[in-house]
PDB file of N, CA and C in Angstrom:
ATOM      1  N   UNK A   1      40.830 -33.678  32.743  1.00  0.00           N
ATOM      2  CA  UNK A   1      40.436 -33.987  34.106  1.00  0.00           C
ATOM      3  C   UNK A   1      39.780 -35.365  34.203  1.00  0.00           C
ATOM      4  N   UNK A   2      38.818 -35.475  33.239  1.00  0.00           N
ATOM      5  CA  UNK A   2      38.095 -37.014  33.466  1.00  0.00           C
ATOM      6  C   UNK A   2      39.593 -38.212  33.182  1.00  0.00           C
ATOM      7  N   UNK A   3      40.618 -38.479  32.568  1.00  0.00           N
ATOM      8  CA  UNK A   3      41.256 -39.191  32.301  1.00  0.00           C
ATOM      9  C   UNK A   3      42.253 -39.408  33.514  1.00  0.00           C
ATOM     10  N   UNK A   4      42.157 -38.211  34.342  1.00  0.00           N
ATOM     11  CA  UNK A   4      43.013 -38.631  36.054  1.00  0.00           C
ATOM     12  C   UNK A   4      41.742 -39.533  36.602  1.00  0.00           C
ATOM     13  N   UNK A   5      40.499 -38.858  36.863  1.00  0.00           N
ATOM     14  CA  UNK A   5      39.753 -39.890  37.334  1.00  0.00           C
ATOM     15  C   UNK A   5      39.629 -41.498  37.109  1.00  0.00           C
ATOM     16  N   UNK A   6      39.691 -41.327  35.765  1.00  0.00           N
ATOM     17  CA  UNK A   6      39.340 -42.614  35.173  1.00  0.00           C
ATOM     18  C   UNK A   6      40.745 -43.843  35.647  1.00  0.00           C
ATOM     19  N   UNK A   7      42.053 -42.698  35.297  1.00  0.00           N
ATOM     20  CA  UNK A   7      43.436 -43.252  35.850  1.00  0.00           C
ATOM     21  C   UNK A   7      43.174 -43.983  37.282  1.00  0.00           C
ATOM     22  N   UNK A   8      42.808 -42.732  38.340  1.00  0.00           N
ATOM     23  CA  UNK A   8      42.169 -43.026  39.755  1.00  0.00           C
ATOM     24  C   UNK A   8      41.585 -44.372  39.745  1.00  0.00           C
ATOM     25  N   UNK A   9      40.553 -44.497  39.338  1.00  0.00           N
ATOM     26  CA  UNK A   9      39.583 -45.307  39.414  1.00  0.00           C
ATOM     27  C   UNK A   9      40.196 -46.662  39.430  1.00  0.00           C
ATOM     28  N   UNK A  10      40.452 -46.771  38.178  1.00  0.00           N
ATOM     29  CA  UNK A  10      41.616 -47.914  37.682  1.00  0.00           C
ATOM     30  C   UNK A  10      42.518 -48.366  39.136  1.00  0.00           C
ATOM     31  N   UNK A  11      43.498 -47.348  39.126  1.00  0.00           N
ATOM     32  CA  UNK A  11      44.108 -48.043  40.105  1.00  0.00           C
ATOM     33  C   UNK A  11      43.768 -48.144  41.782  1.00  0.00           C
ATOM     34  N   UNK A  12      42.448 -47.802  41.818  1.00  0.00           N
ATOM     35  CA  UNK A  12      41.500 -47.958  42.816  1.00  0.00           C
ATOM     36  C   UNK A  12      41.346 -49.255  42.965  1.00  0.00           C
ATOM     37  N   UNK A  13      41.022 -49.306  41.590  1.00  0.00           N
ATOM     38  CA  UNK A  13      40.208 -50.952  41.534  1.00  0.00           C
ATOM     39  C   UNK A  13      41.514 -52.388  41.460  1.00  0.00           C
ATOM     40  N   UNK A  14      42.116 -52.071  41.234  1.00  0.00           N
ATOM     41  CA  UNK A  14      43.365 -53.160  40.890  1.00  0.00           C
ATOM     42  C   UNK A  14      43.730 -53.111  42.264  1.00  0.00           C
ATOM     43  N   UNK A  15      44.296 -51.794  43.721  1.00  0.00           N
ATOM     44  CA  UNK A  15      44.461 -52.711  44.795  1.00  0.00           C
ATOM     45  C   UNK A  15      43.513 -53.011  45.524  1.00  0.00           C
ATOM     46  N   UNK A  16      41.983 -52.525  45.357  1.00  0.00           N
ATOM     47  CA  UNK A  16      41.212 -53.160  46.227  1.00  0.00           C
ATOM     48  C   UNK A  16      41.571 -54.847  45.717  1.00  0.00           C
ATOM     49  N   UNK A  17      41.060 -55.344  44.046  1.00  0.00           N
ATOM     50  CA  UNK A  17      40.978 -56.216  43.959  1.00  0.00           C
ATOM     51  C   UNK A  17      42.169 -57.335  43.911  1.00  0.00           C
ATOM     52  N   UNK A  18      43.238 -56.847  44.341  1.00  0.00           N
ATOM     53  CA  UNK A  18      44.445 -57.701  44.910  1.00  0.00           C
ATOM     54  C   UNK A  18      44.557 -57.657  46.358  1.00  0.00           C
ATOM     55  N   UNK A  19      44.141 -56.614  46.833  1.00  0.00           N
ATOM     56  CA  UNK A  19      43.462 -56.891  48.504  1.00  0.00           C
ATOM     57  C   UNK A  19      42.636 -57.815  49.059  1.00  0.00           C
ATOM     58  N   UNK A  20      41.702 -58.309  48.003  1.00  0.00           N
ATOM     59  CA  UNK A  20      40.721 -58.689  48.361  1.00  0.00           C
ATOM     60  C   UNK A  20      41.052 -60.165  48.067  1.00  0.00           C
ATOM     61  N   UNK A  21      41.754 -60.350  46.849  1.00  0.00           N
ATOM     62  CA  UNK A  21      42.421 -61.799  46.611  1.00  0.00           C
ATOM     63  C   UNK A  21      43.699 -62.356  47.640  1.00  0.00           C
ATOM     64  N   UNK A  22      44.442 -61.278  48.012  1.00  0.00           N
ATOM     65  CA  UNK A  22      45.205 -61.869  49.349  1.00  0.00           C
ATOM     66  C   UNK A  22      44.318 -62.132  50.359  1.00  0.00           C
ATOM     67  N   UNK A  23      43.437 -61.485  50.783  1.00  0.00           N
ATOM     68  CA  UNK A  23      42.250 -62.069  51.816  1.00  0.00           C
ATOM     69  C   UNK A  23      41.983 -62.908  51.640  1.00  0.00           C
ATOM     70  N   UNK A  24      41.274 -63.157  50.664  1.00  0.00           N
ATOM     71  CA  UNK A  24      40.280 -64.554  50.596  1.00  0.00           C
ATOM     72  C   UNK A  24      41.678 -65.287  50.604  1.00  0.00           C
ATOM     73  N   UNK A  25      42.300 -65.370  49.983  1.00  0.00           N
ATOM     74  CA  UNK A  25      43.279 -66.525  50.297  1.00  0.00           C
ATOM     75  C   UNK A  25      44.311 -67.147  51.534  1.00  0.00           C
ATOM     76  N   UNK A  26      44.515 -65.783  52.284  1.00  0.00           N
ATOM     77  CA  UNK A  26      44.610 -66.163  53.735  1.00  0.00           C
ATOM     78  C   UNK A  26      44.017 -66.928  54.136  1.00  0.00           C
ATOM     79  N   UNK A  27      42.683 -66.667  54.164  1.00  0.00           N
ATOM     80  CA  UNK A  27      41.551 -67.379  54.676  1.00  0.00           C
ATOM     81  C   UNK A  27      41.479 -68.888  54.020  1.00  0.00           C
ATOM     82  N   UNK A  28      42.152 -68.726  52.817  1.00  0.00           N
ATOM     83  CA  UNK A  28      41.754 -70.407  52.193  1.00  0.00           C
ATOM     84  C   UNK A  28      40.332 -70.628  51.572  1.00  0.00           C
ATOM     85  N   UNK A  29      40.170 -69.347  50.991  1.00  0.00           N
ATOM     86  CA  UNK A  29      38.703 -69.407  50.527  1.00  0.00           C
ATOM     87  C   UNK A  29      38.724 -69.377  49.555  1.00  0.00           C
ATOM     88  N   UNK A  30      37.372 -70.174  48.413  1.00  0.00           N
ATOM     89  CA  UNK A  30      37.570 -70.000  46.639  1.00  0.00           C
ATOM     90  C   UNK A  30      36.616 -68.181  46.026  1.00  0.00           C
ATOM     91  N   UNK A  31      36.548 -68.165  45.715  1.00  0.00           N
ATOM     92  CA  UNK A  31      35.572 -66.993  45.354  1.00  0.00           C
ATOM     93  C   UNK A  31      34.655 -67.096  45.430  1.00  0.00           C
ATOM     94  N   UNK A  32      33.961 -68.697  44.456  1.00  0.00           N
ATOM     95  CA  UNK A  32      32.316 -68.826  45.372  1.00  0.00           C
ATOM     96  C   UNK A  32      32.450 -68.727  46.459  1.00  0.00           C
ATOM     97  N   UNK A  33      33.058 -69.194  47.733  1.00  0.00           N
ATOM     98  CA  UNK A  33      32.895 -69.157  49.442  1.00  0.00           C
ATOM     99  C   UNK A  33      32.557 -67.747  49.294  1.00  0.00           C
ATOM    100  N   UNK A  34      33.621 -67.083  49.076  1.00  0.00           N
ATOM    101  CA  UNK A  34      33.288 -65.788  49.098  1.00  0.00           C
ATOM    102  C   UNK A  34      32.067 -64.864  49.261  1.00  0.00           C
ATOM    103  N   UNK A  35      31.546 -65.296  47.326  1.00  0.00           N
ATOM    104  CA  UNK A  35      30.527 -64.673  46.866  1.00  0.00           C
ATOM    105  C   UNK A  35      29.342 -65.131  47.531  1.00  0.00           C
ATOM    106  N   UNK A  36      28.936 -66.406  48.399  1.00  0.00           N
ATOM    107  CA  UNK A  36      27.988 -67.075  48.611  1.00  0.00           C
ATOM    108  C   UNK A  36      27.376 -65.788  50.068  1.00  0.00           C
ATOM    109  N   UNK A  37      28.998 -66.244  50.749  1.00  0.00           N
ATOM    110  CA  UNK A  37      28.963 -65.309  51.939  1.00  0.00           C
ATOM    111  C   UNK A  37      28.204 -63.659  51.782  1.00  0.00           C
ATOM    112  N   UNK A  38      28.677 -62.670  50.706  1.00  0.00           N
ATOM    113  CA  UNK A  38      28.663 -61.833  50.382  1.00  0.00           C
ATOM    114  C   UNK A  38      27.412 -61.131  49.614  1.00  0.00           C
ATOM    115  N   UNK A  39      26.590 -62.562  49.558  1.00  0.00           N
ATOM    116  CA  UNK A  39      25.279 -62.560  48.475  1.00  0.00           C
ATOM    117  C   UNK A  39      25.341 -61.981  46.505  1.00  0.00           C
ATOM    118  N   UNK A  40      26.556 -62.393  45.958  1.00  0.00           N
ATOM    119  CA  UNK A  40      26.823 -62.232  44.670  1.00  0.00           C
ATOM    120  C   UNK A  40      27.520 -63.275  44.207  1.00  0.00           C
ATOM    121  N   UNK A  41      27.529 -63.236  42.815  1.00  0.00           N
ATOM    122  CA  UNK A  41      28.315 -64.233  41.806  1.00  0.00           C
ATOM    123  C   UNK A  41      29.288 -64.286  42.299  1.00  0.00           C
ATOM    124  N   UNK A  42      29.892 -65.582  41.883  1.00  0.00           N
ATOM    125  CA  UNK A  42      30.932 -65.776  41.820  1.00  0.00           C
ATOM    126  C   UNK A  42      32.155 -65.054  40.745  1.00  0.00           C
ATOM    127  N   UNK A  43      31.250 -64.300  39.706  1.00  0.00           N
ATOM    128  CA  UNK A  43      31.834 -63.821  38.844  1.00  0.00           C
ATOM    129  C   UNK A  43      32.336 -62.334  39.103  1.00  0.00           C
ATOM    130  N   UNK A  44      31.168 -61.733  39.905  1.00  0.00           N
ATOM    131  CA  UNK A  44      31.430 -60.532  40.423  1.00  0.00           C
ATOM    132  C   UNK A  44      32.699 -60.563  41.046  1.00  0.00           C
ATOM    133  N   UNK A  45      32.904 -61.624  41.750  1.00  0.00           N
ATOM    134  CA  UNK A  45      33.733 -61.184  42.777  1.00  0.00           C
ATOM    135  C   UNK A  45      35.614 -61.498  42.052  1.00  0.00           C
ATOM    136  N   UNK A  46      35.147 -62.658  40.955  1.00  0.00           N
ATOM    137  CA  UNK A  46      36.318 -62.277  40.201  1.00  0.00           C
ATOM    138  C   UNK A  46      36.630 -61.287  39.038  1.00  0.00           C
ATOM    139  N   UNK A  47      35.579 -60.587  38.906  1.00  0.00           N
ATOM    140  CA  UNK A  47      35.593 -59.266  38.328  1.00  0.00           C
ATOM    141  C   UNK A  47      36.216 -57.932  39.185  1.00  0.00           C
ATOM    142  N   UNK A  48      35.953 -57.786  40.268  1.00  0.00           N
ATOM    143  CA  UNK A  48      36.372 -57.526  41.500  1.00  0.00           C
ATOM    144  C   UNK A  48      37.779 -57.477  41.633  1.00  0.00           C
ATOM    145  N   UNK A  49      38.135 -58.889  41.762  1.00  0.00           N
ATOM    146  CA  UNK A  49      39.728 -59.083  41.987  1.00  0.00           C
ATOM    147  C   UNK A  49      40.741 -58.382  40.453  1.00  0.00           C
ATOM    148  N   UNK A  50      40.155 -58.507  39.578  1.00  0.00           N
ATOM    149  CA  UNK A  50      40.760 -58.339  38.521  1.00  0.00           C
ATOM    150  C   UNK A  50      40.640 -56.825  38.624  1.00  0.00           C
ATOM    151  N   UNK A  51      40.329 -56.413  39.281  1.00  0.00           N
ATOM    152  CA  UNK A  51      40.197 -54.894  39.204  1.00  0.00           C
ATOM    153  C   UNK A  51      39.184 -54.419  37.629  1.00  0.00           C
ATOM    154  N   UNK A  52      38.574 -54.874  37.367  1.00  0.00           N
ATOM    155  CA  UNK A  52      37.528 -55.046  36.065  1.00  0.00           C
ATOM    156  C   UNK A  52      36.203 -54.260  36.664  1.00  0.00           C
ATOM    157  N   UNK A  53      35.856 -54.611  38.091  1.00  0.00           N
ATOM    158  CA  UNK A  53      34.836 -53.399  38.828  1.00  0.00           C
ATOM    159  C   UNK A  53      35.184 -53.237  40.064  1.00  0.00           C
ATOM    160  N   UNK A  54      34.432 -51.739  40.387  1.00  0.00           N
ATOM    161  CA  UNK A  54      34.571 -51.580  41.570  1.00  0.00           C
ATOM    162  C   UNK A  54      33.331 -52.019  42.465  1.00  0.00           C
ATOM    163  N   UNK A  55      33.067 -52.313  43.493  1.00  0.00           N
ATOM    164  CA  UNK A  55      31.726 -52.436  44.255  1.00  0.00           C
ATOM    165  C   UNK A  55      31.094 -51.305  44.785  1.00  0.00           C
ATOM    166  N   UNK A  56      29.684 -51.264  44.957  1.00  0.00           N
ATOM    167  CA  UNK A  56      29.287 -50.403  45.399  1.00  0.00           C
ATOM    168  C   UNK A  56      29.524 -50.444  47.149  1.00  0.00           C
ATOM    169  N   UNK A  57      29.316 -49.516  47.838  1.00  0.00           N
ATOM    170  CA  UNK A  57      29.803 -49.037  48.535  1.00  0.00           C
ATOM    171  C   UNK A  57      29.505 -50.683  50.193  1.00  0.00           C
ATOM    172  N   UNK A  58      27.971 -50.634  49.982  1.00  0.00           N
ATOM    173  CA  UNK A  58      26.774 -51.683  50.561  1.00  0.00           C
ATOM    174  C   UNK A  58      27.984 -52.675  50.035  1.00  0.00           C
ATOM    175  N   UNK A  59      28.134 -53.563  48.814  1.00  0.00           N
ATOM    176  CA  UNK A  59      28.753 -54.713  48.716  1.00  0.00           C
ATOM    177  C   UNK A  59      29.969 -54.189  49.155  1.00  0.00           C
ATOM    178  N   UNK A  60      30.835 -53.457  49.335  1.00  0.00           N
ATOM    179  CA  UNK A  60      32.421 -53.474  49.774  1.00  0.00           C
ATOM    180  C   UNK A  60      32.080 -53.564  51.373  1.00  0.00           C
ATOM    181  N   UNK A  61      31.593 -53.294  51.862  1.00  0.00           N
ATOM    182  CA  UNK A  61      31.023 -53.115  53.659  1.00  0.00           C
ATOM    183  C   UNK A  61      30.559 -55.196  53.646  1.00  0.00           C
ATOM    184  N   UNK A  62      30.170 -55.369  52.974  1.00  0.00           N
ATOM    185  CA  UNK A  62      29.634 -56.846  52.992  1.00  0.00           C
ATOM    186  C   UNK A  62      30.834 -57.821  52.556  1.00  0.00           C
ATOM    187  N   UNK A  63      31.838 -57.498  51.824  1.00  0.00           N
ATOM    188  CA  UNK A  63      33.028 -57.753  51.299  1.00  0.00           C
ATOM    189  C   UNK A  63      33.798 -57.955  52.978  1.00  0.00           C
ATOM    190  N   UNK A  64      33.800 -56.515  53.493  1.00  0.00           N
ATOM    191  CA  UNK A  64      35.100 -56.353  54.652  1.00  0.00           C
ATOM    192  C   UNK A  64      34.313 -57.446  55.824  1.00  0.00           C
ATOM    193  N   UNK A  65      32.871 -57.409  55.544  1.00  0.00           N
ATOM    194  CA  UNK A  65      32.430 -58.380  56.819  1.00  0.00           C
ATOM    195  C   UNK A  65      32.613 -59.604  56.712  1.00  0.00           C
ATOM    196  N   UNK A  66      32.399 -60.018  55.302  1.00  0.00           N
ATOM    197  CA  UNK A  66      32.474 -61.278  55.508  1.00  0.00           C
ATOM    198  C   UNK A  66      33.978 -61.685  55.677  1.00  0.00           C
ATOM    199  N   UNK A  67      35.191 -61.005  55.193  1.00  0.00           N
ATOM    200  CA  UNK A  67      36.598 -61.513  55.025  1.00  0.00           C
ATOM    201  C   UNK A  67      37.392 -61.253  56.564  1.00  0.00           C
ATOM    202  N   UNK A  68      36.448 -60.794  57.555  1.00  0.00           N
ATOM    203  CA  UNK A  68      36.756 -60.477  58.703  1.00  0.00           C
ATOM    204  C   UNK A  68      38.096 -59.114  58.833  1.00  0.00           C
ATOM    205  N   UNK A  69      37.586 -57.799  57.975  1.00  0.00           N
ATOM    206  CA  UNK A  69      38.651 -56.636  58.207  1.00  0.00           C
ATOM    207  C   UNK A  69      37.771 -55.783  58.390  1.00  0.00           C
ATOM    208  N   UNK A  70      38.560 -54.376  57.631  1.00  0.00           N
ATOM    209  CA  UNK A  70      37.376 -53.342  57.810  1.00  0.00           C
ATOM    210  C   UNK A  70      38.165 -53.016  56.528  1.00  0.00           C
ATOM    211  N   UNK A  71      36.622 -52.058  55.947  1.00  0.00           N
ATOM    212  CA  UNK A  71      36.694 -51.679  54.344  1.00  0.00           C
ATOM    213  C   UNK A  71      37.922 -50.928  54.010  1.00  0.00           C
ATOM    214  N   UNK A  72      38.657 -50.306  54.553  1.00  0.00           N
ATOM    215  CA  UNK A  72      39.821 -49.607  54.765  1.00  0.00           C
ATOM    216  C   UNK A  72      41.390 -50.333  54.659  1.00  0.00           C
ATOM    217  N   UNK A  73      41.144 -51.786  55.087  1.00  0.00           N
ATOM    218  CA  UNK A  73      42.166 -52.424  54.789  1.00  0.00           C
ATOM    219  C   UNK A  73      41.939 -52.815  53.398  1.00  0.00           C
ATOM    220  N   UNK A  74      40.993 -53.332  52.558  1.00  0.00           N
ATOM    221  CA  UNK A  74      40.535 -53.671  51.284  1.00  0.00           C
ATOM    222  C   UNK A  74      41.012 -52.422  50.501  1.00  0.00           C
ATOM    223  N   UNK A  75      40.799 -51.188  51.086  1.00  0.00           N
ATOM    224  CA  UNK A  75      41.690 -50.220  50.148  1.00  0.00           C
ATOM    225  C   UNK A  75      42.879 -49.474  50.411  1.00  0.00           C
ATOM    226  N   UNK A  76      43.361 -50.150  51.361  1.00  0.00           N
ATOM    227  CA  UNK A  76      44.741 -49.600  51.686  1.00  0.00           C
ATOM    228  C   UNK A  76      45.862 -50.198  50.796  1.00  0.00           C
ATOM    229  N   UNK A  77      46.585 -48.821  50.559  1.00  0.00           N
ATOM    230  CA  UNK A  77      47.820 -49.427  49.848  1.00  0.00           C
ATOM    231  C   UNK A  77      49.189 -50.044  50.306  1.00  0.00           C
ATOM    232  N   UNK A  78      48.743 -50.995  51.978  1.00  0.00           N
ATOM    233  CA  UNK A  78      49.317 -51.890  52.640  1.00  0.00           C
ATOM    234  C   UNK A  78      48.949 -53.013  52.669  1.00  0.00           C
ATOM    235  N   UNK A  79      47.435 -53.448  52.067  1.00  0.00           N
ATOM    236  CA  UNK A  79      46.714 -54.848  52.027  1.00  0.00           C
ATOM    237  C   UNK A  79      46.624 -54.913  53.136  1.00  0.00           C
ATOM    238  N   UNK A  80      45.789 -55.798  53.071  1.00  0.00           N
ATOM    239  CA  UNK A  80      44.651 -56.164  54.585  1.00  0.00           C
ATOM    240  C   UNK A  80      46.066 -56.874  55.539  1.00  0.00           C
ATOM    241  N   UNK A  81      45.638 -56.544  57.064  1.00  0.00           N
ATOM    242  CA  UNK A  81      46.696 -57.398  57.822  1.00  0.00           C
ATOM    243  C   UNK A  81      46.684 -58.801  57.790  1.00  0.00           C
ATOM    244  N   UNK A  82      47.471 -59.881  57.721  1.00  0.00           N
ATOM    245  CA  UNK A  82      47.412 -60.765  57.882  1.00  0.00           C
ATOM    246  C   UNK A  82      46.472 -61.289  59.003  1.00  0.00           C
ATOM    247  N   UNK A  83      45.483 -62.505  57.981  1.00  0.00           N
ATOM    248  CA  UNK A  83      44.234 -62.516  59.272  1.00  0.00           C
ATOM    249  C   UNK A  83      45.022 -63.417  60.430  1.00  0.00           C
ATOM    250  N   UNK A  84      44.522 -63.501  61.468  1.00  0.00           N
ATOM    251  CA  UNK A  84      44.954 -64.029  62.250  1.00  0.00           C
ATOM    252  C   UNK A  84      44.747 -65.188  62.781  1.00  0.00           C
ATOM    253  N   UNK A  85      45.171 -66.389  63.310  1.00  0.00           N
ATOM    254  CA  UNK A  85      44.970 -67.896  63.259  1.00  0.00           C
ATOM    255  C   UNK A  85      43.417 -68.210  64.213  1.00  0.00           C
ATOM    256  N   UNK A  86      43.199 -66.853  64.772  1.00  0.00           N
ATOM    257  CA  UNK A  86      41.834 -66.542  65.788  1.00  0.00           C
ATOM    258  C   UNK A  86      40.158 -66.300  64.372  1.00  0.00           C
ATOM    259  N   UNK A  87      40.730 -65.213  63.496  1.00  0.00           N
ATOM    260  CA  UNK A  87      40.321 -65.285  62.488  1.00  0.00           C
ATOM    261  C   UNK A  87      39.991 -65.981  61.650  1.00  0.00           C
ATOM    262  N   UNK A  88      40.697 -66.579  61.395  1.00  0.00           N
ATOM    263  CA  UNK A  88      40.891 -67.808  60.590  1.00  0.00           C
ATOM    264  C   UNK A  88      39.708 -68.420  61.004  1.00  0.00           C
ATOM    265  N   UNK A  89      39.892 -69.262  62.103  1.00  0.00           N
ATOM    266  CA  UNK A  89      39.263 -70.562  62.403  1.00  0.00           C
ATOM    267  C   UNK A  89      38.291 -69.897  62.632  1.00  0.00           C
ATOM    268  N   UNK A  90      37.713 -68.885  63.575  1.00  0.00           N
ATOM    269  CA  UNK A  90      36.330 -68.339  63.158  1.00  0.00           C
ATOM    270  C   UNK A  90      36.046 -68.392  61.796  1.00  0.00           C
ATOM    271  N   UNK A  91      36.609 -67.667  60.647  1.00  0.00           N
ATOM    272  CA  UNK A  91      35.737 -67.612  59.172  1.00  0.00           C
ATOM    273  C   UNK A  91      35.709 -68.955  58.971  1.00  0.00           C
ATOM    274  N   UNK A  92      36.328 -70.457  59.389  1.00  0.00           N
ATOM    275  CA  UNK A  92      35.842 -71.138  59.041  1.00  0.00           C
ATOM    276  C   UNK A  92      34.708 -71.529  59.332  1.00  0.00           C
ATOM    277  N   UNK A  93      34.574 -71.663  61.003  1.00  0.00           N
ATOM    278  CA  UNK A  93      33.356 -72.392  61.595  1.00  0.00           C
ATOM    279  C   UNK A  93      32.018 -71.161  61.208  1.00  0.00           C
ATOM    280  N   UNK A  94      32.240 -69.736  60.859  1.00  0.00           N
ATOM    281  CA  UNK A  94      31.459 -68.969  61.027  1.00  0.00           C
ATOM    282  C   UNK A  94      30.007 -69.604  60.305  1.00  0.00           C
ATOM    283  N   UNK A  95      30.435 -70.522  58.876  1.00  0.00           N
ATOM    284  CA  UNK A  95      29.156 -70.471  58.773  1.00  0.00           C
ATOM    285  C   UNK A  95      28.433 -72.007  58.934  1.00  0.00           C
ATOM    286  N   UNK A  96      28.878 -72.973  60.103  1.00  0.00           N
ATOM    287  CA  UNK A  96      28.398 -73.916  60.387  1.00  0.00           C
ATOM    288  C   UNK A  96      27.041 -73.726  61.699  1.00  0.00           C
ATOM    289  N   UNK A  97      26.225 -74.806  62.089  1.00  0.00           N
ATOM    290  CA  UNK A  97      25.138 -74.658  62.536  1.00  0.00           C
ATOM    291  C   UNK A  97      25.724 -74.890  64.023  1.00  0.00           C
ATOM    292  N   UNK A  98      24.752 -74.118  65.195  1.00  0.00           N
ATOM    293  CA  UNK A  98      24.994 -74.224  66.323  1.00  0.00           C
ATOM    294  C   UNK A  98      25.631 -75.507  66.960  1.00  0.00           C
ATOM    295  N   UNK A  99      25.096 -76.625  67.126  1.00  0.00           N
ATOM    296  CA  UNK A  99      25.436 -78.183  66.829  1.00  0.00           C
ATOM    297  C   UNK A  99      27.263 -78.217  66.560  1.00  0.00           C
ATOM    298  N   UNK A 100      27.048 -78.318  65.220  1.00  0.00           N
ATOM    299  CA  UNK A 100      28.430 -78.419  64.627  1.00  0.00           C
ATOM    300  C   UNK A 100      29.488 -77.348  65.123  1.00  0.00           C
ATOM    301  N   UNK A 101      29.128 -76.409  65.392  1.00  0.00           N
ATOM    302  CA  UNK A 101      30.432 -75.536  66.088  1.00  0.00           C
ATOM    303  C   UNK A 101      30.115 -75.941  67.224  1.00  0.00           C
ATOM    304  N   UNK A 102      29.367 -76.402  67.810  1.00  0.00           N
ATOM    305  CA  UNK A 102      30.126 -76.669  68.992  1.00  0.00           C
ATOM    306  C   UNK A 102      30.584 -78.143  69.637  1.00  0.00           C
ATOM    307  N   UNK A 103      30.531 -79.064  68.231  1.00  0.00           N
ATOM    308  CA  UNK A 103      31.190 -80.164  68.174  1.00  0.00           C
ATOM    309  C   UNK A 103      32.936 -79.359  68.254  1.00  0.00           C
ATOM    310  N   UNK A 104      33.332 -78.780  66.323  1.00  0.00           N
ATOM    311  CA  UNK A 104      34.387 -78.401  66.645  1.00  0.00           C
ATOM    312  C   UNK A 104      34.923 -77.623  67.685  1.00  0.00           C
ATOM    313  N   UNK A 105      34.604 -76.544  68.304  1.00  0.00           N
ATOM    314  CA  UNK A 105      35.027 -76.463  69.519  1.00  0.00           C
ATOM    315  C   UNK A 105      35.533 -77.795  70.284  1.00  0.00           C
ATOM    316  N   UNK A 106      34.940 -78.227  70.480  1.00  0.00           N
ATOM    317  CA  UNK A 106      35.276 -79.516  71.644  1.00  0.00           C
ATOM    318  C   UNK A 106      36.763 -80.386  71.049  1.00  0.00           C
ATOM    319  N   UNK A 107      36.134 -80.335  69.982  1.00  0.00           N
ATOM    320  CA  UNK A 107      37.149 -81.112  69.285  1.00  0.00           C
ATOM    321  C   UNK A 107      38.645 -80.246  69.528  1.00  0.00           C
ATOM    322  N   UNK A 108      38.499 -79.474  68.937  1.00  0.00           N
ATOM    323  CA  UNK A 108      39.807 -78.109  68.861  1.00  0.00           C
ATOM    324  C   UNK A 108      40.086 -78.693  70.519  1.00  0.00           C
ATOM    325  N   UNK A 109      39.208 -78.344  71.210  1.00  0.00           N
ATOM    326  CA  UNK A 109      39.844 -78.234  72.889  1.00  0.00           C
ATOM    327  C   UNK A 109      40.114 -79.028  73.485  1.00  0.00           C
ATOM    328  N   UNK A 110      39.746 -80.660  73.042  1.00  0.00           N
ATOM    329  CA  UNK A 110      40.469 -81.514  72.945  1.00  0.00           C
ATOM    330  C   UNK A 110      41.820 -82.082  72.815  1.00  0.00           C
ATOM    331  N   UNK A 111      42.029 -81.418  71.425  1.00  0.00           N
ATOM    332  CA  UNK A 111      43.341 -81.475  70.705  1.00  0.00           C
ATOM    333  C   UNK A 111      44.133 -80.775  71.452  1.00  0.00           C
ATOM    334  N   UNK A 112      43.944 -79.174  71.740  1.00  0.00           N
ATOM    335  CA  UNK A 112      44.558 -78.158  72.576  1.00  0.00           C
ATOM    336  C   UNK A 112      45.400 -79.310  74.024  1.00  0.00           C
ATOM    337  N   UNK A 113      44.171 -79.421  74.762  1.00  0.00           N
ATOM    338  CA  UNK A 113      44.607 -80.313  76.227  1.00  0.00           C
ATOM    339  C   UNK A 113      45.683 -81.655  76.127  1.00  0.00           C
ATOM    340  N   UNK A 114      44.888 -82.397  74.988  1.00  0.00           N
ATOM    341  CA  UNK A 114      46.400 -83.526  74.835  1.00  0.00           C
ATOM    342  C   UNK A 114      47.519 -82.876  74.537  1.00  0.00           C
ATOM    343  N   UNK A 115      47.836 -82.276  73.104  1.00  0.00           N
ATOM    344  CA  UNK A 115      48.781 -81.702  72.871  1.00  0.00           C
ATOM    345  C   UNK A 115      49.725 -80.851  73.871  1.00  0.00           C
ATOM    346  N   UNK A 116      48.974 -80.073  74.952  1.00  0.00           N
ATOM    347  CA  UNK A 116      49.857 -79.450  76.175  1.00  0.00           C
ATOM    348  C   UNK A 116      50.737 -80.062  76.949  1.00  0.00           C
ATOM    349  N   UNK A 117      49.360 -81.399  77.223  1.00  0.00           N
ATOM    350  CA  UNK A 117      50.404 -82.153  78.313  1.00  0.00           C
ATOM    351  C   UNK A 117      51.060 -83.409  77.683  1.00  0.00           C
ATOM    352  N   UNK A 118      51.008 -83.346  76.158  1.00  0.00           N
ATOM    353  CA  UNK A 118      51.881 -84.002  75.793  1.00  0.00           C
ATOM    354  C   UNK A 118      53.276 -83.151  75.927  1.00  0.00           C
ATOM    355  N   UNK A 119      52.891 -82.174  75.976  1.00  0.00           N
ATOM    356  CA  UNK A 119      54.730 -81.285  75.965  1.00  0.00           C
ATOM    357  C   UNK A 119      55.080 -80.993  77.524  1.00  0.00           C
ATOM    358  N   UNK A 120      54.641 -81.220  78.193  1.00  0.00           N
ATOM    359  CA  UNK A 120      54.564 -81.236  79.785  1.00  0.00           C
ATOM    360  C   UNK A 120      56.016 -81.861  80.363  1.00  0.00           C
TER     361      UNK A 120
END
């Protein structure tokens, strides 16, 4: 009985942690970004991907927040949905200072308005 678990476990941990490496990489993120976000090593979190550990329950909930899903896609055996280009650019600006996001904003909406009526 313990050797199904242990089987379990295992392949618990291998698609969270290929879930979690297609995420971050959607996103365009390194593992430190990650881990910084997440409050752990950088090592953890490629321990993580390697399916080498699992997280406790608190860091996988801190995992799905910061990568913008829910903990459920991290263990689904469909991988997280493709984040979305709305997503995206939030996890980028998410962790810049009031100021600076709302430079880029402007900027983005800038770009947005020429670009329209350039196709006009």
């Amino acid at each position: 009985m313990m050797a199904v678990k242990k089987k379990d476990s295992a392949r618990l941990a291998k698609r969270l942690g290929g879930n979690l490496s297609e995420r971050r990489k959607q996103l365009g993120w390194t593992q430190e970004m990650v881990a910084e976000r997440v409050g752990v090593d950088a090592e953890t979190i490629s321990r993580i991907e390697r399916g080498a550990h699992l997280p406790s329950l608190p860091t996988l909930d801190r995992l799905a927040v910061a990568l913008r899903c829910s903990a459920g896609d991290l263990l689904s055996n469909e991988g997280p949905e493709e984040a979305s280009e709305a997503a995206t650019f939030g996890a980028w600006i998410s962790e810049l200072g009031t100021d600076d996001r709302a430079f880029v904003m402007t900027v983005v909406r800038n770009c947005c308005e020429y670009l329209g009526n350039r196709s006009k």
